[in-house]
Protein backbone atom coordinates (compact mmCIF):
# COMPACT_ATOMS: atom_id res chain seq x y z
CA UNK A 1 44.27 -63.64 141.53
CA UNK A 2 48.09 -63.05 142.58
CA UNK A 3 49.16 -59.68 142.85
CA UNK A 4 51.30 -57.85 140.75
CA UNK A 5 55.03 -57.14 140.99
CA UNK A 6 53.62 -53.37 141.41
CA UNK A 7 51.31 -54.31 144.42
CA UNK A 8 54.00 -56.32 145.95
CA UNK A 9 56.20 -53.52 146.17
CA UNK A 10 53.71 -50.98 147.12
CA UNK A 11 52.51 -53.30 150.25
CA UNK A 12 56.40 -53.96 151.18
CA UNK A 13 56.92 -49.94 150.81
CA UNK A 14 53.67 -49.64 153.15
CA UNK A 15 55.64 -51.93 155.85
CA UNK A 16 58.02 -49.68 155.97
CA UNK A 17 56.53 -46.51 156.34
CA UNK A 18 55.77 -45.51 159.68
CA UNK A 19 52.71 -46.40 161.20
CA UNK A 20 50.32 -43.81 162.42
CA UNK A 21 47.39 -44.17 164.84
CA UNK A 22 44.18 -45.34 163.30
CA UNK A 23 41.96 -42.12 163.49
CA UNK A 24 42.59 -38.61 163.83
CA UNK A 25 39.49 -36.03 164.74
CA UNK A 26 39.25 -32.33 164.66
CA UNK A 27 37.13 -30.40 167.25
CA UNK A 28 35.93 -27.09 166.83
CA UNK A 29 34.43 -24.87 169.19
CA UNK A 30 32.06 -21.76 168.75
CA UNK A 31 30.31 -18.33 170.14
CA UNK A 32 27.09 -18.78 171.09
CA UNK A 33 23.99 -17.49 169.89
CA UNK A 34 25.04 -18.61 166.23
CA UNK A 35 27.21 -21.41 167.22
CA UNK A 36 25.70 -24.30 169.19
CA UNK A 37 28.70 -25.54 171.49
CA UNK A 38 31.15 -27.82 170.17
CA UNK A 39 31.68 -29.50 166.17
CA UNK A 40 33.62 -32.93 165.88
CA UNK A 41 34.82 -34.22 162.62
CA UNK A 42 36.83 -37.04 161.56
CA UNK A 43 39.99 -36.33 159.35
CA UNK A 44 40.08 -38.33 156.11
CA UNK A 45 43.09 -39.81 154.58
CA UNK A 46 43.05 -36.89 151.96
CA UNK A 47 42.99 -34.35 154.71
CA UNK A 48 39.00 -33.51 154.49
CA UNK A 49 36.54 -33.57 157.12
CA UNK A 50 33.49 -35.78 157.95
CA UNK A 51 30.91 -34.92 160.16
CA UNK A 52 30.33 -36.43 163.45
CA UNK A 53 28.03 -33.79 164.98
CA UNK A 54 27.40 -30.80 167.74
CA UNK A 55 28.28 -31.43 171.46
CA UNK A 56 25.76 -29.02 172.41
CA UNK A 57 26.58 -26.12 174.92
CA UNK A 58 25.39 -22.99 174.98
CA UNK A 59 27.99 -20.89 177.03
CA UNK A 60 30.45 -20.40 174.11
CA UNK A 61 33.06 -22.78 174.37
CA UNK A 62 35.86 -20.52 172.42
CA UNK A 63 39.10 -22.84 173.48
CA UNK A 64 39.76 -26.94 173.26
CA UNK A 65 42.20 -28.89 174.74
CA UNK A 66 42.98 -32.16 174.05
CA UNK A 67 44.69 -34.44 175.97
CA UNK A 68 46.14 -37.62 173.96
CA UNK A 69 46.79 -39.93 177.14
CA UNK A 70 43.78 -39.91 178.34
CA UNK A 71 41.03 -38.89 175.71
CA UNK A 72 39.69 -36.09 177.30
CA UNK A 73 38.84 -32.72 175.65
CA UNK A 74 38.41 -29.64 178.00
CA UNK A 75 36.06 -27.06 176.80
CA UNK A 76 36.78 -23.02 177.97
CA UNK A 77 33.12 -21.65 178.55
CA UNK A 78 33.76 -18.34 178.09
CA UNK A 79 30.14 -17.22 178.73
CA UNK A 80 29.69 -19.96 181.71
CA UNK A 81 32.83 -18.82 183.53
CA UNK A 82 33.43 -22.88 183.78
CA UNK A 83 35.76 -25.92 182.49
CA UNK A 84 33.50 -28.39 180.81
CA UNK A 85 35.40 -32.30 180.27
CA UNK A 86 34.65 -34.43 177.55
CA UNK A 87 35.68 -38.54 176.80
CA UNK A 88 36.48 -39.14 173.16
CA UNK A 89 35.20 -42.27 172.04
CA UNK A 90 37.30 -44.21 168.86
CA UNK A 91 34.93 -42.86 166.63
CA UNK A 92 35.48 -39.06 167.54
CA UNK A 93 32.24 -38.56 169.41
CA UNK A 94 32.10 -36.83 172.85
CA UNK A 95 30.17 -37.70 176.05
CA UNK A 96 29.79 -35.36 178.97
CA UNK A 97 31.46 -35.80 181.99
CA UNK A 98 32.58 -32.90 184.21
CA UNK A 99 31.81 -29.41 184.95
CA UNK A 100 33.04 -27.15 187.33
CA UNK A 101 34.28 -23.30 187.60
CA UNK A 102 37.39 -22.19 185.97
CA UNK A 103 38.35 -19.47 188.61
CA UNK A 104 37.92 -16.44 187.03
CA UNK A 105 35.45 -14.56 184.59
CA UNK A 106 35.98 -15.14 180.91
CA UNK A 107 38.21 -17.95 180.25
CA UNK A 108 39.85 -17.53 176.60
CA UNK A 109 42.72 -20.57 177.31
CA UNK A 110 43.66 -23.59 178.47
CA UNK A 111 47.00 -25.40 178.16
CA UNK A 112 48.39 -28.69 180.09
CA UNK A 113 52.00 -28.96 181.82
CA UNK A 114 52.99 -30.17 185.27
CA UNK A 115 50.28 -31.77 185.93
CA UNK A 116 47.67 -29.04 185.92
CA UNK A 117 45.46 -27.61 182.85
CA UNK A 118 46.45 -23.79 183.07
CA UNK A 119 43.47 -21.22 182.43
CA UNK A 120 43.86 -17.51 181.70
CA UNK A 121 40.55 -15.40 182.25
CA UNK A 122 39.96 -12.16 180.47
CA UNK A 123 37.12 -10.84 182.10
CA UNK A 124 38.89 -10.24 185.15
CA UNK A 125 42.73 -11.37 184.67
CA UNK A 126 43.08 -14.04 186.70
CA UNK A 127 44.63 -17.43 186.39
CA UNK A 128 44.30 -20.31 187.41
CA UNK A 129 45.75 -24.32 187.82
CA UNK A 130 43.65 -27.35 187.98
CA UNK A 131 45.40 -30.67 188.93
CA UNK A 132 44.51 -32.99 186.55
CA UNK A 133 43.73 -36.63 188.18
CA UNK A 134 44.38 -39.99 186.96
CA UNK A 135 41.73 -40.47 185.22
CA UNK A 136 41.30 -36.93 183.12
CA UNK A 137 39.14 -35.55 185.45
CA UNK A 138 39.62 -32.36 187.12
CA UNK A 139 40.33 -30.89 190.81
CA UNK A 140 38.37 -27.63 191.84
CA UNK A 141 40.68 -24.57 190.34
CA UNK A 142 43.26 -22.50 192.38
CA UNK A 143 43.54 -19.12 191.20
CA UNK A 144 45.44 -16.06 191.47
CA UNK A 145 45.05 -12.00 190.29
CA UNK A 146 47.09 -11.69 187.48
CA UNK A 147 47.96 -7.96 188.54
CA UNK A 148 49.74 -8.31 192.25
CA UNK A 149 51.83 -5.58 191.72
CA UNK A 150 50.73 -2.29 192.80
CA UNK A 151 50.30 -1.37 188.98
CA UNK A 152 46.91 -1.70 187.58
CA UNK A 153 46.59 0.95 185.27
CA UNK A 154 45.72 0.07 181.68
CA UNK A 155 48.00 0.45 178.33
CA UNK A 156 46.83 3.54 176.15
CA UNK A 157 43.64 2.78 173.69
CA UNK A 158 46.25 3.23 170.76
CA UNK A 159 49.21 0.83 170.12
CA UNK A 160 52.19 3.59 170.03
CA UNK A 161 53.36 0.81 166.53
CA UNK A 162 49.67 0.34 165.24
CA UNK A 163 49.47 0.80 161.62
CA UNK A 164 48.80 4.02 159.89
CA UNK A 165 45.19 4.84 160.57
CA UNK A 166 44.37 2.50 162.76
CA UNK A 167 41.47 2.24 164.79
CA UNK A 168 42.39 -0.85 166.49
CA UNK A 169 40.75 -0.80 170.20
CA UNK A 170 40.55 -3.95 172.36
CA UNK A 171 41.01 -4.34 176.08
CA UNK A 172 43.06 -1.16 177.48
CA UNK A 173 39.85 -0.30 179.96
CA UNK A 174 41.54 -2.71 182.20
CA UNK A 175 43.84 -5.81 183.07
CA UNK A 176 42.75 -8.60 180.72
CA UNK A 177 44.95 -12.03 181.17
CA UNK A 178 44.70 -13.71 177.05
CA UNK A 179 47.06 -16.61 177.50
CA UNK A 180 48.93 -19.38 180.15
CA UNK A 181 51.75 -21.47 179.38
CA UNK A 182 54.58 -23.71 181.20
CA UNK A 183 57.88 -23.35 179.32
CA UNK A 184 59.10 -26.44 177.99
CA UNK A 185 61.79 -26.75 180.62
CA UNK A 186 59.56 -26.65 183.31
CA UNK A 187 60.65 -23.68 184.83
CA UNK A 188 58.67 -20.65 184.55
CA UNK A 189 54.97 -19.90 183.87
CA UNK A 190 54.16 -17.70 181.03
CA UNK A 191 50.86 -15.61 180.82
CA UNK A 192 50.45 -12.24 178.66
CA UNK A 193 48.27 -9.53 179.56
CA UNK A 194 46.55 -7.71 177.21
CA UNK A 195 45.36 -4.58 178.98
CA UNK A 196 48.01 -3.65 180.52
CA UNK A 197 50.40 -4.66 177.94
CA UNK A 198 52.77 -7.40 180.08
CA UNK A 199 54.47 -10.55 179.83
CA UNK A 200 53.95 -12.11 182.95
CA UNK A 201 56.88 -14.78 184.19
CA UNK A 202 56.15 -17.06 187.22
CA UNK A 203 58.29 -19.73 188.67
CA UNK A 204 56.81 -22.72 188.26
CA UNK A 205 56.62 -24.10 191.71
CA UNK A 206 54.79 -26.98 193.00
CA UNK A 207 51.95 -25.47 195.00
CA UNK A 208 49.60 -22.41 193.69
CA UNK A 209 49.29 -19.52 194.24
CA UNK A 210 52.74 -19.37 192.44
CA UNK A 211 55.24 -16.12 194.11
CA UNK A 212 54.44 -12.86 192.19
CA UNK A 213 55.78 -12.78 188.64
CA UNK A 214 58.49 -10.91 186.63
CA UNK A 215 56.91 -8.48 184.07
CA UNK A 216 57.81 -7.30 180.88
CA UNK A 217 56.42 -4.12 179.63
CA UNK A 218 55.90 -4.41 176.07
CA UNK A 219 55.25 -1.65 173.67
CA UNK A 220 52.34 0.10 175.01
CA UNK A 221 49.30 -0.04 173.45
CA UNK A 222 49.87 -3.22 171.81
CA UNK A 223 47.67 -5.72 173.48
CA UNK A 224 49.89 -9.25 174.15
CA UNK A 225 47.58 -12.03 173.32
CA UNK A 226 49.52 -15.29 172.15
CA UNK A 227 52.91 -16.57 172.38
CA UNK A 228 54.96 -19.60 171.42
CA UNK A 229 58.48 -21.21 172.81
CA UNK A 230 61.03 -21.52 170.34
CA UNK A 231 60.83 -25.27 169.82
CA UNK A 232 64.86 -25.81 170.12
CA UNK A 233 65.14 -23.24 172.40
CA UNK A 234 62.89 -23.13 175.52
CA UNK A 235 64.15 -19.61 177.05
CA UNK A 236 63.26 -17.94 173.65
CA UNK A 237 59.52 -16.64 172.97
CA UNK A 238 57.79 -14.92 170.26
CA UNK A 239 54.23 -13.10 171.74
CA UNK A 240 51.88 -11.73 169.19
CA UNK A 241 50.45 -8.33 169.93
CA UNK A 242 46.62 -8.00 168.90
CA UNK A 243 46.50 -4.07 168.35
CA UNK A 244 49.63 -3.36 167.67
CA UNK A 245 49.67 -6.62 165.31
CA UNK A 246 53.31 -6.85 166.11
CA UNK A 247 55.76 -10.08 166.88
CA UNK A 248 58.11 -9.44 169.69
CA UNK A 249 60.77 -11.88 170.76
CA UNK A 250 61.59 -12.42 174.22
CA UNK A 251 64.86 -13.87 175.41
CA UNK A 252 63.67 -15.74 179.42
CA UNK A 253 66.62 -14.65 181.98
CA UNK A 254 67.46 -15.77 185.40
CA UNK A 255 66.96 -12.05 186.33
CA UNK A 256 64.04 -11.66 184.18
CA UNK A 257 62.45 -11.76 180.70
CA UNK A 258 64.17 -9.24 178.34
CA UNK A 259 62.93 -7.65 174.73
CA UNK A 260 64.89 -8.65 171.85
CA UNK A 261 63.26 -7.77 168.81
CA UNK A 262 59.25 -6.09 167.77
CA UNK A 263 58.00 -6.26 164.42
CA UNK A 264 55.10 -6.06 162.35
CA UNK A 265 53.31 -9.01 160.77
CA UNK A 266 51.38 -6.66 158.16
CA UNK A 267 52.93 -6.27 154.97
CA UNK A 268 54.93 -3.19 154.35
CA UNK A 269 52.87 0.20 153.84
CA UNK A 270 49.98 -1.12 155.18
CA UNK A 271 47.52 1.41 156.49
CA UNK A 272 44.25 0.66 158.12
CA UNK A 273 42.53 -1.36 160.97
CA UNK A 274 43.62 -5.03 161.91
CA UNK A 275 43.40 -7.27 165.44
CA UNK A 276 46.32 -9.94 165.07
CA UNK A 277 44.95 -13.47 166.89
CA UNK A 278 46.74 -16.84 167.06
CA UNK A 279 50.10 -17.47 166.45
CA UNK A 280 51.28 -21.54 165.64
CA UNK A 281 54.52 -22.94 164.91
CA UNK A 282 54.58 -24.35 161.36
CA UNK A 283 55.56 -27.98 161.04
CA UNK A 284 59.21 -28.25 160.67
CA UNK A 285 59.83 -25.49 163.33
CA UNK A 286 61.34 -22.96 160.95
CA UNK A 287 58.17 -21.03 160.89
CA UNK A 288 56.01 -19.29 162.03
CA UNK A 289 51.91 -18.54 161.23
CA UNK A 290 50.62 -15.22 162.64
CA UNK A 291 46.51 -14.44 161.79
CA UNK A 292 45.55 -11.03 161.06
CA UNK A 293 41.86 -10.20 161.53
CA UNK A 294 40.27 -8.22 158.91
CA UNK A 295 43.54 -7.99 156.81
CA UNK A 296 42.20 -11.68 157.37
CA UNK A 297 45.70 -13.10 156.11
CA UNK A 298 48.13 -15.86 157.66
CA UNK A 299 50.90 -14.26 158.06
CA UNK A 300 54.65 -16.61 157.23
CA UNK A 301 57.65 -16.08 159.41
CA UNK A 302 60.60 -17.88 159.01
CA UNK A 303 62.78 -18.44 162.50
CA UNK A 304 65.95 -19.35 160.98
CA UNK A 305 67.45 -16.60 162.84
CA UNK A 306 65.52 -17.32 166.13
CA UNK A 307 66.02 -13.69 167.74
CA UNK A 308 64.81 -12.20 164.56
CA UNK A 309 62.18 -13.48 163.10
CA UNK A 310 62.01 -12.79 159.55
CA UNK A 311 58.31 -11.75 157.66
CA UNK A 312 58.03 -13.65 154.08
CA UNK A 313 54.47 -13.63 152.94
CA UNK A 314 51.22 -13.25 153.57
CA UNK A 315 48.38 -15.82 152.58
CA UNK A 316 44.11 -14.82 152.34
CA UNK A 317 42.11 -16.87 154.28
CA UNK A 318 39.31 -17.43 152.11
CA UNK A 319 36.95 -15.76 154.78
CA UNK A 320 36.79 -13.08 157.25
CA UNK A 321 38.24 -12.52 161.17
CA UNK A 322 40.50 -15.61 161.62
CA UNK A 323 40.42 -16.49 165.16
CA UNK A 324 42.19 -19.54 165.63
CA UNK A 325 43.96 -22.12 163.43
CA UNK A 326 45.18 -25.71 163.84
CA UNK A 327 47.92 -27.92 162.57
CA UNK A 328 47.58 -31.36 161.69
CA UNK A 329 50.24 -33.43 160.18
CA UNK A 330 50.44 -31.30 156.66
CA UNK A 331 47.41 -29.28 156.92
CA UNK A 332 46.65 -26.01 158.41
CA UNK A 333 43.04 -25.10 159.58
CA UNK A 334 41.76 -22.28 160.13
CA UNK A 335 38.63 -20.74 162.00
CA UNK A 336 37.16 -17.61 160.13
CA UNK A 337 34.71 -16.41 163.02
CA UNK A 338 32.41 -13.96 160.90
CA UNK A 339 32.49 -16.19 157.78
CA UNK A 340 31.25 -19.05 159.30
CA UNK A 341 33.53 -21.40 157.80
CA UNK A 342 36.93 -23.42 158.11
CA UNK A 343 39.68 -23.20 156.01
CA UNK A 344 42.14 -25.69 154.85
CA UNK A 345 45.79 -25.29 153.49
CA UNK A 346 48.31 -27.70 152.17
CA UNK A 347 51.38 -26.68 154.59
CA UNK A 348 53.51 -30.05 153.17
CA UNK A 349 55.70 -26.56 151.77
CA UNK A 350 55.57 -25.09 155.14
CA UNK A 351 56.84 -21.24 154.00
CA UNK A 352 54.48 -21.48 151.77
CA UNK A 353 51.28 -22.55 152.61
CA UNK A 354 48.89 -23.39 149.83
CA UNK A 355 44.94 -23.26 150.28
CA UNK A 356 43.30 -26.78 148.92
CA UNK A 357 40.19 -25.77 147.76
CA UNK A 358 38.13 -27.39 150.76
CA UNK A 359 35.89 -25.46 153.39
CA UNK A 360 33.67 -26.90 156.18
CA UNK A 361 30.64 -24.60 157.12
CA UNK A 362 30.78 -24.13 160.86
CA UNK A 363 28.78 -21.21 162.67
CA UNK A 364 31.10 -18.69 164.32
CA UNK A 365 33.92 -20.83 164.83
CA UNK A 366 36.37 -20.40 167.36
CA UNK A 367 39.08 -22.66 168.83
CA UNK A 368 40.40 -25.93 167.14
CA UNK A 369 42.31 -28.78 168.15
CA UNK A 370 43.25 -32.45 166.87
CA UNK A 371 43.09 -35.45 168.78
């Protein structure tokens, strides 16, 4: 049968479209005792998920990393105090093949840049580098004490710009590192902690442990957790504050990190208890996607002035405590940890993302990634 003139025009359309690899997969891992280590799905062409199956592993792998080039997925075991390493097959699936310690207690997050996958521990604020070999595989960690200085105390138990009646309390017993990041010129190291309310700035130099870092106090009380680089400008950071559930925007100096701009990413006249927890940039890079836990929202930002970010609108989750969330192509994921589930927005309208309908059941999810 020949084609029609219709399905001629749609396959030369198809030629010119560009052409994307042949499989993408979503990872997502979870707290033990409900969750059972790590769930892999494949990403359909209409943005839902098939299951693969459960990497099993019990020490509550709460962060993934994936790394593209060489198909490895690095597991934070927050309970094991470890780095587990994963190989991706081309169907999604995951095969053991590395474990070793992550050089603290309590790693919450791992990132990759200059050649070394970057961990930040809570338990006891320490970071640490782990050269990453040819083939994926890891070298024992190098770590450092977060807190070098001779100032250890702890932020107050109550964000001084908490919400009315808040009874938001996480982490001011003690120093508590939540994040690590290279900037995106290479220069500095970036790691927040949330107990004693700092932005900590390293140089990024070639051997570890790195000199002692610049610190910015932030408002106190407020808990630092996650940040992101402004993606046209790489001295310009935005750093969500858990307690506080703040945005502050930090401008990166030669002579050291300075506070630009603090606001809330609550809606107006809110009153009440809420943790703020990941912050992702929203595809375009005009935006912004803070999660609130309990007010369980995602919170929209628009960046078009990039030293003051602008609050437009808040979104429900469809569940409760968003953790973590995940963008892929035009879709936003998101982890609600005490509603077992993942849900899944439309963000083709990035300011305005738009929830499709579709939830995976996945117990006490965590952190997600694409590969």
């Amino acid at each position: 049968m020949n084609p029609t003139r219709r399905e001629v025009l749609l396959s030369m359309a198809a030629l010119l479209l560009p052409q994307t690899s042949a499989a993408r997969f979503l990872h997502v891992g979870s707290h033990a005792p409900a969750g059972r280590g790590l769930y892999s799905f494949a990403i359909e062409a209409d943005g839902s998920l098939r299951d693969i199956g459960i990497t099993e592993n019990t020490q509550s792998p709460s962060w993934l990393l994936a790394d593209a080039a060489s198909q490895r997925l690095y597991a934070a075991e927050e309970s094991g105090n470890a780095i587990s390493v994963y190989q991706q097959d081309s169907q999604g699936r995951l095969a053991f093949e590395q474990r070793l310690p992550s050089g603290g207690q309590g790693p919450v997050h791992l990132s990759l840049g200059a050649g070394r996958l970057w961990v930040a521990h809570y338990g006891d604020a320490r970071f640490a580098g782990l050269s990453v070999l040819a083939d994926g595989s890891l070298a024992p960690a190098i770590s450092w004490d977060g807190c070098r200085g001779p100032d250890r105390r702890p932020g107050p138990e109550q964000a001084l710009r908490a919400p009315r009646g808040s009874q938001a309390r996480s982490g001011h017993d003690a120093p508590h590192g939540h994040m690590i990041q290279a900037s995106p010129d290479g220069r500095w190291l970036l790691g927040t902690d949330l107990g004693r309310d700092r932005l900590l700035v390293w140089p990024l130099v070639k051997d570890l442990p790195p000199p002692p870092a610049s610190e910015l106090m932030l408002s106190p009380g407020s808990g630092p957790r996650h940040f992101v680089f402004h993606p046209q400008d790489g001295s310009l950071v935005y750093v969500l504050q858990e307690e506080s559930c703040t945005l502050s925007t930090v401008r990166l100096l030669p002579e050291g990190p300075q506070l630009l701009d603090e606001r809330s990413v609550l809606p107006a006249g809110f009153a009440g208890t809420s943790y703020a927890s990941d912050l992702v940039l929203a595809p375009g890079g005009r935006h912004l996607y803070a999660l609130n836990r309990l007010y369980d929202s995602i919170a929209v930002l628009a960046i078009d002035t990039p030293e003051q970010p602008r609050l437009i609108d808040h979104h429900w989750t469809r569940g409760s405590y968003p953790r973590n969330a995940c963008v892929v192509g035009s879709s936003l994921w998101v982890s609600n940890q005490r509603s077992d589930q993942l849900s899944h927005f439309d963000v083709s309208r990035p300011e305005q993302p738009r929830f499709s309908g579709m939830q995976v059941p996945v117990p006490s999810p965590a952190g997600i990634c694409a590969s």
